[in-house]
N, C-alpha and C. Protein backbone atom coordinates (compact mmCIF):
# COMPACT_ATOMS: atom_id res chain seq x y z
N UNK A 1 -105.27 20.98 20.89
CA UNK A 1 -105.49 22.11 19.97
C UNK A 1 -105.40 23.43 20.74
N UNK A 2 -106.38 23.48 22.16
CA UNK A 2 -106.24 24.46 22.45
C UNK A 2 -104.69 25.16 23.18
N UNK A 3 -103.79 23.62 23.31
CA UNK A 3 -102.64 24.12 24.16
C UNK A 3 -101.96 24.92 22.84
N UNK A 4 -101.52 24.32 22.13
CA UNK A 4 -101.03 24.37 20.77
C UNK A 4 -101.49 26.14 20.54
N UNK A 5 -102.91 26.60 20.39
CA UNK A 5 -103.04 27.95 20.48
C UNK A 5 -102.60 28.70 21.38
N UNK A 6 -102.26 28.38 22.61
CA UNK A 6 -102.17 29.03 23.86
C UNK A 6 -100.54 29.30 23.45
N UNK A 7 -99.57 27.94 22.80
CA UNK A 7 -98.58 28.14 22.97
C UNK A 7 -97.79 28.99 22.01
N UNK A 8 -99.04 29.21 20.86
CA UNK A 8 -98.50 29.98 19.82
C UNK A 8 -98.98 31.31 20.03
N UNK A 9 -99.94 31.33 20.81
CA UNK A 9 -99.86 33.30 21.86
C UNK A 9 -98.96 33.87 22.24
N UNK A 10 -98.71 32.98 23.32
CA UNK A 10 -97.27 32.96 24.37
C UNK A 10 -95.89 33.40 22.94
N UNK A 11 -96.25 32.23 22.15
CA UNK A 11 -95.07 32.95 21.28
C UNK A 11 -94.77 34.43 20.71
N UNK A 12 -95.96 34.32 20.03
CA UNK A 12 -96.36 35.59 19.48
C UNK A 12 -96.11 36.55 20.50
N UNK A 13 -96.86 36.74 21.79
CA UNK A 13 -96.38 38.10 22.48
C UNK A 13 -95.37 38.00 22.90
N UNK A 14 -94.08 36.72 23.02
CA UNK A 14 -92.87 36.67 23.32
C UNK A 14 -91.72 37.62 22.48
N UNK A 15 -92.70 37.14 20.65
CA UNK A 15 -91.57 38.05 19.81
C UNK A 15 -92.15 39.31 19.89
N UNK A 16 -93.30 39.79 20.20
CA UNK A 16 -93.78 41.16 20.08
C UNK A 16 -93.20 41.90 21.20
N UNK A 17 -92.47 41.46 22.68
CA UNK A 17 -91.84 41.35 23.53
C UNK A 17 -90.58 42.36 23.42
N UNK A 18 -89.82 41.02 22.57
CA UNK A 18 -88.71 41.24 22.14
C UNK A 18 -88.88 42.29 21.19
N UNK A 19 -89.27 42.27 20.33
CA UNK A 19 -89.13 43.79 18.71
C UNK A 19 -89.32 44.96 19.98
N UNK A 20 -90.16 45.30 20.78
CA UNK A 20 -90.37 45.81 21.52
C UNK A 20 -89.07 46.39 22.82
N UNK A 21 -88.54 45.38 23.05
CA UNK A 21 -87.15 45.50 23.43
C UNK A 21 -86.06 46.50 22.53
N UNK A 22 -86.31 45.32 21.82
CA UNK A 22 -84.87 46.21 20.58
C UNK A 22 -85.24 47.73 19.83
N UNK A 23 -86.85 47.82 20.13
CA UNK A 23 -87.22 49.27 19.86
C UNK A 23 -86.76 50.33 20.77
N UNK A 24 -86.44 49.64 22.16
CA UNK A 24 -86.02 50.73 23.55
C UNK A 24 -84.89 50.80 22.50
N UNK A 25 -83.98 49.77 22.60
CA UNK A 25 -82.22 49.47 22.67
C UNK A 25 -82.08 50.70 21.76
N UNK A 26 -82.61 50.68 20.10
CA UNK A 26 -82.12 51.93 19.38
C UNK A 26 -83.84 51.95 18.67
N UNK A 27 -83.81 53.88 18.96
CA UNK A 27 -85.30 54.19 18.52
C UNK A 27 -84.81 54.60 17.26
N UNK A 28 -86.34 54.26 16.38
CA UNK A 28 -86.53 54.05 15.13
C UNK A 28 -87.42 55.06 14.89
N UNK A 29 -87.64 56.07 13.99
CA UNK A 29 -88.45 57.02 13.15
C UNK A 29 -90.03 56.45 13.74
N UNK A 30 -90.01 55.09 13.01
CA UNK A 30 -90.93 54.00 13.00
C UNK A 30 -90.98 53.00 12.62
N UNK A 31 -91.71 51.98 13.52
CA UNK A 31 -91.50 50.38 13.00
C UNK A 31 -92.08 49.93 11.77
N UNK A 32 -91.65 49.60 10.83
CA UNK A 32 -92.52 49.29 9.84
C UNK A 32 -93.27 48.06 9.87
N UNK A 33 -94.55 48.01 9.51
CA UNK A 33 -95.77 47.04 9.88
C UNK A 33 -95.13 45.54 9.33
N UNK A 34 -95.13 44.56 9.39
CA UNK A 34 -95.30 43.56 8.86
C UNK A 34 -96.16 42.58 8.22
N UNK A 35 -95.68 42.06 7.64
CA UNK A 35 -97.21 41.51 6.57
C UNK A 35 -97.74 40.38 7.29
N UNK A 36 -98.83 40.27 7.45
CA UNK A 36 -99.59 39.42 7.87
C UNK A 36 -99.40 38.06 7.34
N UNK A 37 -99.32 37.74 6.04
CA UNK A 37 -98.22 36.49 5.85
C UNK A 37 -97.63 35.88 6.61
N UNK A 38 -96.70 36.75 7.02
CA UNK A 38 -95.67 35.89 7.71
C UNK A 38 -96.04 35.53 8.62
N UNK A 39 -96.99 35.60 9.46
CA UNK A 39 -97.85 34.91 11.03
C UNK A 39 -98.32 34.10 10.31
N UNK A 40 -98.47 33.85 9.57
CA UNK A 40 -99.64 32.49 9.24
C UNK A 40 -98.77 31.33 8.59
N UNK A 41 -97.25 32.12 8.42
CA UNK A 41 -96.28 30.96 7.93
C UNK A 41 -96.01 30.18 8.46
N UNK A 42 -95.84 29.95 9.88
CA UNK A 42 -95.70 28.67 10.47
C UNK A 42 -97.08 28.23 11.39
């Protein structure tokens, strides 16, 4: 259970990572928030 959380951290700050990336590549006004939904979808 607890790897399983650890590995869905790791994910999570992997894609927060990346959006983060592609925010350098081309800047945006602003990021628009995302719904909390969708983290809990998988």
């Amino acid at each position: 259970a607890h790897a399983h959380a650890h590995a869905h951290a790791h994910a999570h700050a992997h894609a927060h990572a990346h959006a983060h990336a592609h925010a350098r590549c081309r800047p945006r006004p602003r990021p628009r928030p995302r719904p909390r939904c969708l983290r809990m979808s998988h």
